[in-house]
C-alpha atoms as a PDB file:
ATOM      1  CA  UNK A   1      84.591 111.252  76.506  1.00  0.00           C
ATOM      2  CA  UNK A   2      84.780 109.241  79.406  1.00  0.00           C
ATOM      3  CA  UNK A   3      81.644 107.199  80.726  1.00  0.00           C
ATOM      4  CA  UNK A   4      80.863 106.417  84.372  1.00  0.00           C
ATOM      5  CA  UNK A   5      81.508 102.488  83.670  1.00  0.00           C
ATOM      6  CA  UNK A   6      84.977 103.833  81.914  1.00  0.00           C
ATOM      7  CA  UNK A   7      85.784 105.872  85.057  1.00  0.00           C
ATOM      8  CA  UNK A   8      84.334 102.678  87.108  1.00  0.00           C
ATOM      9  CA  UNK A   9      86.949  99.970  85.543  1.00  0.00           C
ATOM     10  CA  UNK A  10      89.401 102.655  85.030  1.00  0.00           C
ATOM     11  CA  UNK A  11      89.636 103.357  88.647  1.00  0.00           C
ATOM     12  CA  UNK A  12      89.470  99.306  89.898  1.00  0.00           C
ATOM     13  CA  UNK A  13      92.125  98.191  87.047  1.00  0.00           C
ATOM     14  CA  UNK A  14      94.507  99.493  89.315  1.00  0.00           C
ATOM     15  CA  UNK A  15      96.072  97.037  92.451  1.00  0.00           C
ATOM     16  CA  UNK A  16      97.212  99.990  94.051  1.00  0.00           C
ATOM     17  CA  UNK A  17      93.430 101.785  94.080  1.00  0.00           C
ATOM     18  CA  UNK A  18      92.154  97.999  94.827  1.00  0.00           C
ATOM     19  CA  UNK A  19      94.015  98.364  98.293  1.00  0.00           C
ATOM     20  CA  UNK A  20      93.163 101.546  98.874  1.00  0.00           C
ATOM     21  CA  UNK A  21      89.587 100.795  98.936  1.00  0.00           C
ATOM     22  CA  UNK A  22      89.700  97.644 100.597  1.00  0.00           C
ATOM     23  CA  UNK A  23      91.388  99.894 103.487  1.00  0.00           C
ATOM     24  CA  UNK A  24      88.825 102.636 103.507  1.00  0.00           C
ATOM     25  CA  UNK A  25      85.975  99.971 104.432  1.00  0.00           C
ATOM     26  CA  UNK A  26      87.107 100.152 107.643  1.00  0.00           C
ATOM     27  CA  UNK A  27      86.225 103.556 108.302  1.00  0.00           C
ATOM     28  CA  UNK A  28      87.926 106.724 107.659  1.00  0.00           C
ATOM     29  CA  UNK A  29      91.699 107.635 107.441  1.00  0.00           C
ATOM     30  CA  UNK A  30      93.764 110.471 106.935  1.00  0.00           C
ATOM     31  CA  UNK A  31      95.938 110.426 103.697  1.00  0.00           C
ATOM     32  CA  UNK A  32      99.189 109.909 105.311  1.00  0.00           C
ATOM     33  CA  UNK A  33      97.862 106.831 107.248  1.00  0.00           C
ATOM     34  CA  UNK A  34      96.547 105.384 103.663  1.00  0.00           C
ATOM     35  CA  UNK A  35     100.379 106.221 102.357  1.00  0.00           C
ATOM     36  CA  UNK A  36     102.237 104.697 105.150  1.00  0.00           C
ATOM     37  CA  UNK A  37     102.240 100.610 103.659  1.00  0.00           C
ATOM     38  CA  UNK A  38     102.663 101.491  99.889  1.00  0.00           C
ATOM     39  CA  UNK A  39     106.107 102.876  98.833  1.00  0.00           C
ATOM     40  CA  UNK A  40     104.826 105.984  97.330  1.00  0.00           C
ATOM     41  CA  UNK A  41     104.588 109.760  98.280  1.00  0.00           C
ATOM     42  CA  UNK A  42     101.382 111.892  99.850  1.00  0.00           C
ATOM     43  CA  UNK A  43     101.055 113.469  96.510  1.00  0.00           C
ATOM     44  CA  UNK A  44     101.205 109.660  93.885  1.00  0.00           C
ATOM     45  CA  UNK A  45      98.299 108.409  97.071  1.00  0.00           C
ATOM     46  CA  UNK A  46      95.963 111.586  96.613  1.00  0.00           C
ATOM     47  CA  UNK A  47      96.350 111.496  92.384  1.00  0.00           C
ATOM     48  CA  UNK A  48      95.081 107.421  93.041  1.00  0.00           C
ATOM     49  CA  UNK A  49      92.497 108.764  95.607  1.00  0.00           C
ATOM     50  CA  UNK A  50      91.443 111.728  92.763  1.00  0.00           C
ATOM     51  CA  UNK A  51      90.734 108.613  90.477  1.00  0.00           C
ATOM     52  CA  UNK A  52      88.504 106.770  93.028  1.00  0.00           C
ATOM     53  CA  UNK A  53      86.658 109.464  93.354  1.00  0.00           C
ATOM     54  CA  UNK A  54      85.679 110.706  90.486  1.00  0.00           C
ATOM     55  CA  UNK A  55      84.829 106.799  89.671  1.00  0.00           C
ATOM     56  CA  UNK A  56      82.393 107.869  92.472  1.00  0.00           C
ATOM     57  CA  UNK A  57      83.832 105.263  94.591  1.00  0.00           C
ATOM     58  CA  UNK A  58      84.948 107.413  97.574  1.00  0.00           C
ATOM     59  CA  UNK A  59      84.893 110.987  98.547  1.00  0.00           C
ATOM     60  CA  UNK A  60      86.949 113.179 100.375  1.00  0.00           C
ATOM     61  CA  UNK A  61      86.457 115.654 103.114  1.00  0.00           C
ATOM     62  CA  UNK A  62      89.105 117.998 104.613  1.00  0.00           C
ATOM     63  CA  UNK A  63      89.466 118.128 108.587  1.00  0.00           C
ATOM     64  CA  UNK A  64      91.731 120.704 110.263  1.00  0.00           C
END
């Protein structure tokens, strides 16, 4: 079982997560405009942005 401190380091360990977050302080962002400087698909940014949140780091919202 996984704690919150597990989840916590789990979900910073990561460089890619790292600049992720530093880019959501600025404010909001849709997922393609997090994808666009790392050379990885939609789909590898949300599983990274699944792991952020569920550290309890972020959280998402859907906008049509």
């Amino acid at each position: 079982m996984q704690t919150t401190h597990d989840a916590l380091f789990k979900a910073l360990a990561d460089p890619t997560r790292r600049a992720l977050l530093a880019r959501l302080t600025a404010g909001e962002t849709s997922v393609l405009d997090l994808a666009r400087p790392f050379r990885m698909t939609q789909p590898a940014i949300t599983k990274h942005l699944r792991v952020l949140e569920d550290a309890g780091l972020i959280s998402q919202s859907k906008k049509a």
